[in-house]
PDB file of N, CA and C in Angstrom:
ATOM      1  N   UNK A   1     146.876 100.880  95.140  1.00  0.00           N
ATOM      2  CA  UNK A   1     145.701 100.652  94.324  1.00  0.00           C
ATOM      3  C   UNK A   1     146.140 100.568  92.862  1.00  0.00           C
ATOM      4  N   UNK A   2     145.494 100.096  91.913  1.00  0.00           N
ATOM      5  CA  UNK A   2     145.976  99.745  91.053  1.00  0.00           C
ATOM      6  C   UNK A   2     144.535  99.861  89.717  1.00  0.00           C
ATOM      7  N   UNK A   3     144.628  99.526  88.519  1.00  0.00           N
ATOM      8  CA  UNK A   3     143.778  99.956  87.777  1.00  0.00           C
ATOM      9  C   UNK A   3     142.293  99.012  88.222  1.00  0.00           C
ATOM     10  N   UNK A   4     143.030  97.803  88.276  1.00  0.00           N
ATOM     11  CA  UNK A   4     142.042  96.701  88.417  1.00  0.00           C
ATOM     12  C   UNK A   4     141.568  96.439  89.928  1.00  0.00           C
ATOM     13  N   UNK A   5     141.866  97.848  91.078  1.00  0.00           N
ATOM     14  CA  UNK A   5     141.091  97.759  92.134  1.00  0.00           C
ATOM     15  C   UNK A   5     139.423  98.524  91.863  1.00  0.00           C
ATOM     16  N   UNK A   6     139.009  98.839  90.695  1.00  0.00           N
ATOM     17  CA  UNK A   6     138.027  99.459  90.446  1.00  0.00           C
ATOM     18  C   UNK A   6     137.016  98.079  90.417  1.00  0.00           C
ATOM     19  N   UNK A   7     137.176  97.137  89.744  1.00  0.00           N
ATOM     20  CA  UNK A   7     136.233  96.202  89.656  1.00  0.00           C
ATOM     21  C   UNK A   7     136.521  94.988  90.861  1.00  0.00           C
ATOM     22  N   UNK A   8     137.160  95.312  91.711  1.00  0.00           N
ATOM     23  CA  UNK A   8     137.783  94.764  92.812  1.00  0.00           C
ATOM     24  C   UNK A   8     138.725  93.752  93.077  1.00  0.00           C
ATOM     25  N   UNK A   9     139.669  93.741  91.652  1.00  0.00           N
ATOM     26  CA  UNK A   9     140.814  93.037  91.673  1.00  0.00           C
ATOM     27  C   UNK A   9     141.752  93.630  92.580  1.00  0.00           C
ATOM     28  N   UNK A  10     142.561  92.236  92.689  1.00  0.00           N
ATOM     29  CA  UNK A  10     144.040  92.846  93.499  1.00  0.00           C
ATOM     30  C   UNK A  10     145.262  92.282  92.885  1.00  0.00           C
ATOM     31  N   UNK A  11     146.048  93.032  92.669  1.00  0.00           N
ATOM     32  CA  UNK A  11     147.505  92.654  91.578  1.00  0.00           C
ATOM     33  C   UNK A  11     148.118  91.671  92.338  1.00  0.00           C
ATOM     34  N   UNK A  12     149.145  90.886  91.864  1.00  0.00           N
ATOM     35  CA  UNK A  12     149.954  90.420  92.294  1.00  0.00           C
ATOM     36  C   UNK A  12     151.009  90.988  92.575  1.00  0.00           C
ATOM     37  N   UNK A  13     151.303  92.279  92.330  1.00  0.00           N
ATOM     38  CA  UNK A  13     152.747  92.801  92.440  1.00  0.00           C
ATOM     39  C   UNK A  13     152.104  93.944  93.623  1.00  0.00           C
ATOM     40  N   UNK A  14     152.883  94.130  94.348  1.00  0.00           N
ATOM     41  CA  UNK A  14     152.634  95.258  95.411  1.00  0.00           C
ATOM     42  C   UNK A  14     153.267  96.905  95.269  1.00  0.00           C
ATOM     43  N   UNK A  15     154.224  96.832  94.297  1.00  0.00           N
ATOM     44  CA  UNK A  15     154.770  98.408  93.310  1.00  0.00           C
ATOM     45  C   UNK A  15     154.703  97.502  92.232  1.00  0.00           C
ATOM     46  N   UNK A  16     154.747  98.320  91.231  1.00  0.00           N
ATOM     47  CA  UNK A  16     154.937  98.192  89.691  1.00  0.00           C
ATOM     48  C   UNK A  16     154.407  99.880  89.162  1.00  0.00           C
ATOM     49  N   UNK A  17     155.819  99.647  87.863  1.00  0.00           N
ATOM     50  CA  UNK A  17     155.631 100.965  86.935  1.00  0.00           C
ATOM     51  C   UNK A  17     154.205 101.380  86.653  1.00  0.00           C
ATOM     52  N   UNK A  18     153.620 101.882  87.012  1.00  0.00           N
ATOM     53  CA  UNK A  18     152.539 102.791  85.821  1.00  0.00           C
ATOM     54  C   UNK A  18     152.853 103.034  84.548  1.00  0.00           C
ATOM     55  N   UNK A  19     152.728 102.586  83.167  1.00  0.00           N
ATOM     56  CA  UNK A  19     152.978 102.776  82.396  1.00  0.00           C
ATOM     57  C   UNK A  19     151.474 103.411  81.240  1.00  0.00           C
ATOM     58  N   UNK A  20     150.524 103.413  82.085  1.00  0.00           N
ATOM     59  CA  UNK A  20     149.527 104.263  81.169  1.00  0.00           C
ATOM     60  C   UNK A  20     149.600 105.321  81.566  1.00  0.00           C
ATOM     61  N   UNK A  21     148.713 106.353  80.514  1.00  0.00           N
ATOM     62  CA  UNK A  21     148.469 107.548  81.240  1.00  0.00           C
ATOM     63  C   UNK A  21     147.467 108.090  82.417  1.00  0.00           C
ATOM     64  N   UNK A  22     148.273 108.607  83.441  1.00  0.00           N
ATOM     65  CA  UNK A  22     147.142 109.004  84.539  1.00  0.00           C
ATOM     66  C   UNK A  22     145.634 109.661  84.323  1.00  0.00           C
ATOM     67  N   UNK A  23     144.751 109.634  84.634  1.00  0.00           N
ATOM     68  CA  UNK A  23     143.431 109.873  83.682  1.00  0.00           C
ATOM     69  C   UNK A  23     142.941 110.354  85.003  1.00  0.00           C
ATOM     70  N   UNK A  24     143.346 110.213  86.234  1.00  0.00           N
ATOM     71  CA  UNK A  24     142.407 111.383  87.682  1.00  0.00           C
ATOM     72  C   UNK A  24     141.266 110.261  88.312  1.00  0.00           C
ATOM     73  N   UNK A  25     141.337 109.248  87.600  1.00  0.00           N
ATOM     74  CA  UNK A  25     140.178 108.811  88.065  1.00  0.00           C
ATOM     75  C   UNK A  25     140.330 108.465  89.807  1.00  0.00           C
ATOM     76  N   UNK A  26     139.138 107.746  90.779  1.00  0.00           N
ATOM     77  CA  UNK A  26     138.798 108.136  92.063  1.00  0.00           C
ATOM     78  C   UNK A  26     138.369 106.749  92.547  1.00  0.00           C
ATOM     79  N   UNK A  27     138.374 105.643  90.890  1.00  0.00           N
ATOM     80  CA  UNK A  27     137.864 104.157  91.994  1.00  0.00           C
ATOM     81  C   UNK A  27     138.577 103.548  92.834  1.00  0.00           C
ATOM     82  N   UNK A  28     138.012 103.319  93.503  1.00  0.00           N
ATOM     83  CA  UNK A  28     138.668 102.525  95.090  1.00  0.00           C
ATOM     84  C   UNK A  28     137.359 101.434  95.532  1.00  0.00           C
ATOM     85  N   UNK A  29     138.169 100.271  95.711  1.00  0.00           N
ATOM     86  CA  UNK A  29     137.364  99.358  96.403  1.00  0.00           C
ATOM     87  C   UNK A  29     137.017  99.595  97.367  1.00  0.00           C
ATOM     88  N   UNK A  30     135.568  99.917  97.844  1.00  0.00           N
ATOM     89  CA  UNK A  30     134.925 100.800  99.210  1.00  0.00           C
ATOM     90  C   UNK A  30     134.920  99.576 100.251  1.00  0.00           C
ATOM     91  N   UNK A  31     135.488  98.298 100.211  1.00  0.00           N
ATOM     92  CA  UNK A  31     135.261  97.324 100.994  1.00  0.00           C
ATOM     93  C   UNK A  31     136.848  97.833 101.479  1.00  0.00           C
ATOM     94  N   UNK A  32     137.933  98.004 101.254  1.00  0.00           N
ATOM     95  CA  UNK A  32     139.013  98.361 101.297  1.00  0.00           C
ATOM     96  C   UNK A  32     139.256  99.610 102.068  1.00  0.00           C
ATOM     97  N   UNK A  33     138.589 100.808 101.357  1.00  0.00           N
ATOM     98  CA  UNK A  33     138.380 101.929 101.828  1.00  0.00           C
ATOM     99  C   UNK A  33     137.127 102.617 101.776  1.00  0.00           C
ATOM    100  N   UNK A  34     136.545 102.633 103.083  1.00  0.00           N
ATOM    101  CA  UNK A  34     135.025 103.214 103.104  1.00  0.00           C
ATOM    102  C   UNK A  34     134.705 104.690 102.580  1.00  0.00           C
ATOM    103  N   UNK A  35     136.003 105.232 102.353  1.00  0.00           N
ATOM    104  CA  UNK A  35     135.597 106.438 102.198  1.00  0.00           C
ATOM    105  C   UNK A  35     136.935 107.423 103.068  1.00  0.00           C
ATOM    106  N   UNK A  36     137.207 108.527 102.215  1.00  0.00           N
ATOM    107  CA  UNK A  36     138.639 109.572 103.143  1.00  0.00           C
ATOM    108  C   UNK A  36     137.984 111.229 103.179  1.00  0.00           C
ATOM    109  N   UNK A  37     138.129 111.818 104.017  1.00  0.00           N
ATOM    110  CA  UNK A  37     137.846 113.373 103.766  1.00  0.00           C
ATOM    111  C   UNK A  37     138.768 114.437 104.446  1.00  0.00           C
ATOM    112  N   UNK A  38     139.125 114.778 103.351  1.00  0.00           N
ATOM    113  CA  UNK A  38     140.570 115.750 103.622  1.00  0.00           C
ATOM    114  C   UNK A  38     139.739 117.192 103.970  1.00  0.00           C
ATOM    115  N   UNK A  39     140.675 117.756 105.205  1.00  0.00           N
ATOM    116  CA  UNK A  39     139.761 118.984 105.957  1.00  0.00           C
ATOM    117  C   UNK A  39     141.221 119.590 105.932  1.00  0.00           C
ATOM    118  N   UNK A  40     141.213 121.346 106.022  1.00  0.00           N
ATOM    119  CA  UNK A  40     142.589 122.014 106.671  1.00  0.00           C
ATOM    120  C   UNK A  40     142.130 122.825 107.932  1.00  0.00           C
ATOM    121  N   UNK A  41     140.669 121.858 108.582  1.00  0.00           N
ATOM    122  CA  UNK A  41     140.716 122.143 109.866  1.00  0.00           C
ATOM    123  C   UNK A  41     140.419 120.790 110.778  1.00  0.00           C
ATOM    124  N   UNK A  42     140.102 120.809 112.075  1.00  0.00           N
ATOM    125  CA  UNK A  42     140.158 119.867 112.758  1.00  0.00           C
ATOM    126  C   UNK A  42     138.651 119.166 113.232  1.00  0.00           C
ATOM    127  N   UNK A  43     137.679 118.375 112.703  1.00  0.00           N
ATOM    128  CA  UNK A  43     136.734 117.984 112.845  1.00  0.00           C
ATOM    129  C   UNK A  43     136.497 117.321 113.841  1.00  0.00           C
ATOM    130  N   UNK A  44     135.041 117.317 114.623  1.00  0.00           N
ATOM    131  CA  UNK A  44     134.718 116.541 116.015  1.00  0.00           C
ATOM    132  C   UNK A  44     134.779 115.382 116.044  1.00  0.00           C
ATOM    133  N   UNK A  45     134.236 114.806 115.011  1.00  0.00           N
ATOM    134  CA  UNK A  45     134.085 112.828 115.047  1.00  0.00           C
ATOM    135  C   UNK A  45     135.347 112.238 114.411  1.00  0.00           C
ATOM    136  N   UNK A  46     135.353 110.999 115.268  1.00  0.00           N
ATOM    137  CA  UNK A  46     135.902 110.238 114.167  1.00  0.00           C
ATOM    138  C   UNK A  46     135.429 109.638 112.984  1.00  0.00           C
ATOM    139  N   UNK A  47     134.639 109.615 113.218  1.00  0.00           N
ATOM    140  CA  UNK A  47     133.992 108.666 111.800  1.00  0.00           C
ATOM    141  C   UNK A  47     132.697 109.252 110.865  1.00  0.00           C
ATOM    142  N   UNK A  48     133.310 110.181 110.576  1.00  0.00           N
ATOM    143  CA  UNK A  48     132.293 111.194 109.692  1.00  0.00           C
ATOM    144  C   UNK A  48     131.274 110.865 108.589  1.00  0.00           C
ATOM    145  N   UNK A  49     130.631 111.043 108.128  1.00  0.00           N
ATOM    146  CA  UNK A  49     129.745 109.977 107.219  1.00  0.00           C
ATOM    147  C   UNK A  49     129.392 111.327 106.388  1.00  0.00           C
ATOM    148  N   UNK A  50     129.113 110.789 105.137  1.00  0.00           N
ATOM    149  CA  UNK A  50     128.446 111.662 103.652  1.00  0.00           C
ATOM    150  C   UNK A  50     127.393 113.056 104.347  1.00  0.00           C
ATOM    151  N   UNK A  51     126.519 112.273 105.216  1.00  0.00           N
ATOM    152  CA  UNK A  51     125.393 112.980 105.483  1.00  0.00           C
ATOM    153  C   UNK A  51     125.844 114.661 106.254  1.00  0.00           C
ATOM    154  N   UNK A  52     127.138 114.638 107.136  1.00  0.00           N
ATOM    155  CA  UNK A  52     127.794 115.437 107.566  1.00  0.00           C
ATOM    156  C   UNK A  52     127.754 116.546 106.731  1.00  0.00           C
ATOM    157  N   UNK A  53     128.415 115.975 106.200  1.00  0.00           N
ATOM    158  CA  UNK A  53     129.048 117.126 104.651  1.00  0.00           C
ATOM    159  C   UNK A  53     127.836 118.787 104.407  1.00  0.00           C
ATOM    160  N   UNK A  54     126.934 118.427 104.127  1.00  0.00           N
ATOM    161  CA  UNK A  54     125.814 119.395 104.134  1.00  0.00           C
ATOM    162  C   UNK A  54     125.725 119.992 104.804  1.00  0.00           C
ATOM    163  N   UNK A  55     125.449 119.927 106.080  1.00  0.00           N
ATOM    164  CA  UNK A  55     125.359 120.954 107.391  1.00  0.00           C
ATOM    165  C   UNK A  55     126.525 121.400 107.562  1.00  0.00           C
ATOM    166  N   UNK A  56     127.851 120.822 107.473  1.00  0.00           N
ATOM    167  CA  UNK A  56     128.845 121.642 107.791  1.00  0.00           C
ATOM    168  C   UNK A  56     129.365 122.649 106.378  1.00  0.00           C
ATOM    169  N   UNK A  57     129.098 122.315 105.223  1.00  0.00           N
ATOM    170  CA  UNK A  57     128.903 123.374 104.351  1.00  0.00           C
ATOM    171  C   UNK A  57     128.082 124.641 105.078  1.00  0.00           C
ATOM    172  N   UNK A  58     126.801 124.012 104.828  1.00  0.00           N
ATOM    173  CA  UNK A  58     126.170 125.480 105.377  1.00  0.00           C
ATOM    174  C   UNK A  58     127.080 126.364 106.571  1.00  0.00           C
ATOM    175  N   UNK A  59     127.095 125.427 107.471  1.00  0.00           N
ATOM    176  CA  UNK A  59     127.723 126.225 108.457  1.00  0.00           C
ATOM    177  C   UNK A  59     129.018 127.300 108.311  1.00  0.00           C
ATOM    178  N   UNK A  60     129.750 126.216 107.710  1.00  0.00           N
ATOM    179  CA  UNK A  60     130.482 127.182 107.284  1.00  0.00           C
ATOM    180  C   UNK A  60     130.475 128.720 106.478  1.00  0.00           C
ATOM    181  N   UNK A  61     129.352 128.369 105.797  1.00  0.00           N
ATOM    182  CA  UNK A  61     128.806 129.680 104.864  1.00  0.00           C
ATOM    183  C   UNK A  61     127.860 130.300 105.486  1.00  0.00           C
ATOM    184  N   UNK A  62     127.585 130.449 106.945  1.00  0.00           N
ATOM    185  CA  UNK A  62     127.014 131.220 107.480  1.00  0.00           C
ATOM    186  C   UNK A  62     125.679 131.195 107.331  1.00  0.00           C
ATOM    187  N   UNK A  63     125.107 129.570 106.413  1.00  0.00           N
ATOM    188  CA  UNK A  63     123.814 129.645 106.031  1.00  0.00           C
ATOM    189  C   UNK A  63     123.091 129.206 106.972  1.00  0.00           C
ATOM    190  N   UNK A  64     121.923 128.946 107.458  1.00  0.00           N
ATOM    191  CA  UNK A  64     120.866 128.650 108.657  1.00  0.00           C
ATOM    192  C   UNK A  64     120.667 126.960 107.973  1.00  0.00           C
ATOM    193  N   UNK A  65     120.812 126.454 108.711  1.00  0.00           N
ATOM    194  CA  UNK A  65     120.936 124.944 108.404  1.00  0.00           C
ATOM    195  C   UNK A  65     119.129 124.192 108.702  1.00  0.00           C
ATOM    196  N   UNK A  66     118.682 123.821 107.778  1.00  0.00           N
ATOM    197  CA  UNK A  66     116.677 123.527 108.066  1.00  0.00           C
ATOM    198  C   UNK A  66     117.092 122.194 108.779  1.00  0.00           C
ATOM    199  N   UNK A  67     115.954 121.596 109.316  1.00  0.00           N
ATOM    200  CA  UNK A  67     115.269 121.052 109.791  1.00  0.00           C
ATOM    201  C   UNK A  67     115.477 119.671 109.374  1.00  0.00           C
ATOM    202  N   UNK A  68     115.133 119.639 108.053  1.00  0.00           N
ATOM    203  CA  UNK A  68     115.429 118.684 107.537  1.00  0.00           C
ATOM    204  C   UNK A  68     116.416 117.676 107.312  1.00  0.00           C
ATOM    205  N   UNK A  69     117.362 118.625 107.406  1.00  0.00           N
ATOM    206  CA  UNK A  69     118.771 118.198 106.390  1.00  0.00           C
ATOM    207  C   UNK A  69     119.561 116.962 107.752  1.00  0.00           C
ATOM    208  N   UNK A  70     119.545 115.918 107.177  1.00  0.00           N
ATOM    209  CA  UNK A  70     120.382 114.652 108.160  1.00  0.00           C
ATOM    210  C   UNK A  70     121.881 115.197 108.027  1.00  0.00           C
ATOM    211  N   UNK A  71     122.299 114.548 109.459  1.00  0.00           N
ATOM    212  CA  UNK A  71     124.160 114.710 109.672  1.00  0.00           C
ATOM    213  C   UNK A  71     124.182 115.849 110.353  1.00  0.00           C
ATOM    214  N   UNK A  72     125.310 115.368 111.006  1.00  0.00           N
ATOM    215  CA  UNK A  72     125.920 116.601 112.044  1.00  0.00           C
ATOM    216  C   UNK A  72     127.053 117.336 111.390  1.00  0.00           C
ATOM    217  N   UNK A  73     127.541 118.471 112.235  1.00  0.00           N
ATOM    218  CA  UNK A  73     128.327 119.731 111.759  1.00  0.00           C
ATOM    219  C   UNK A  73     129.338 119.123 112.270  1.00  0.00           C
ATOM    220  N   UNK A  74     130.816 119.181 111.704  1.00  0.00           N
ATOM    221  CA  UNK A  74     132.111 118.905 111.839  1.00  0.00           C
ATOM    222  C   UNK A  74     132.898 119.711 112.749  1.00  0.00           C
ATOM    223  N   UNK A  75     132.424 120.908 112.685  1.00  0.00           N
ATOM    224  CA  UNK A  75     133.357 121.668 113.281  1.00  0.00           C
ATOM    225  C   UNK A  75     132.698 122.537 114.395  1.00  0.00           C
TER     226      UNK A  75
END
């Protein structure tokens, strides 16, 4: 990925130096990559979606998960 995959360019060079300073930023062309979620345990689905995330917080924190809340628990 490269600076100009944020507005959804793609370089011509496949390595090249970095010569600015690293700044942390997180854009990624979501057509490229839909999305990654790093766990240091082992989750049920393959294909986990945003909505997940919430209920398996709670769960994890022992909180009572409502009614409401869309997505399933990971673990």
């Amino acid at each position: 990925m490269s600076w100009k995959n944020a507005s959804g360019g793609i370089e011509d060079e496949i390595i090249y130096d970095n010569t600015e300073k690293w700044r942390g930023d997180h854009l990624i062309d979501r057509t490229h990559v839909p999305g990654v979620l790093f766990t240091n345990f082992k989750i049920k689905r393959d294909n986990p979606a945003i909505l997940d995330i919430a209920p398996t917080v709670l769960k994890l924190l022992d909180v009572k998960i409502p009614d409401y809340i869309d997505g399933d628990v990971l673990i």
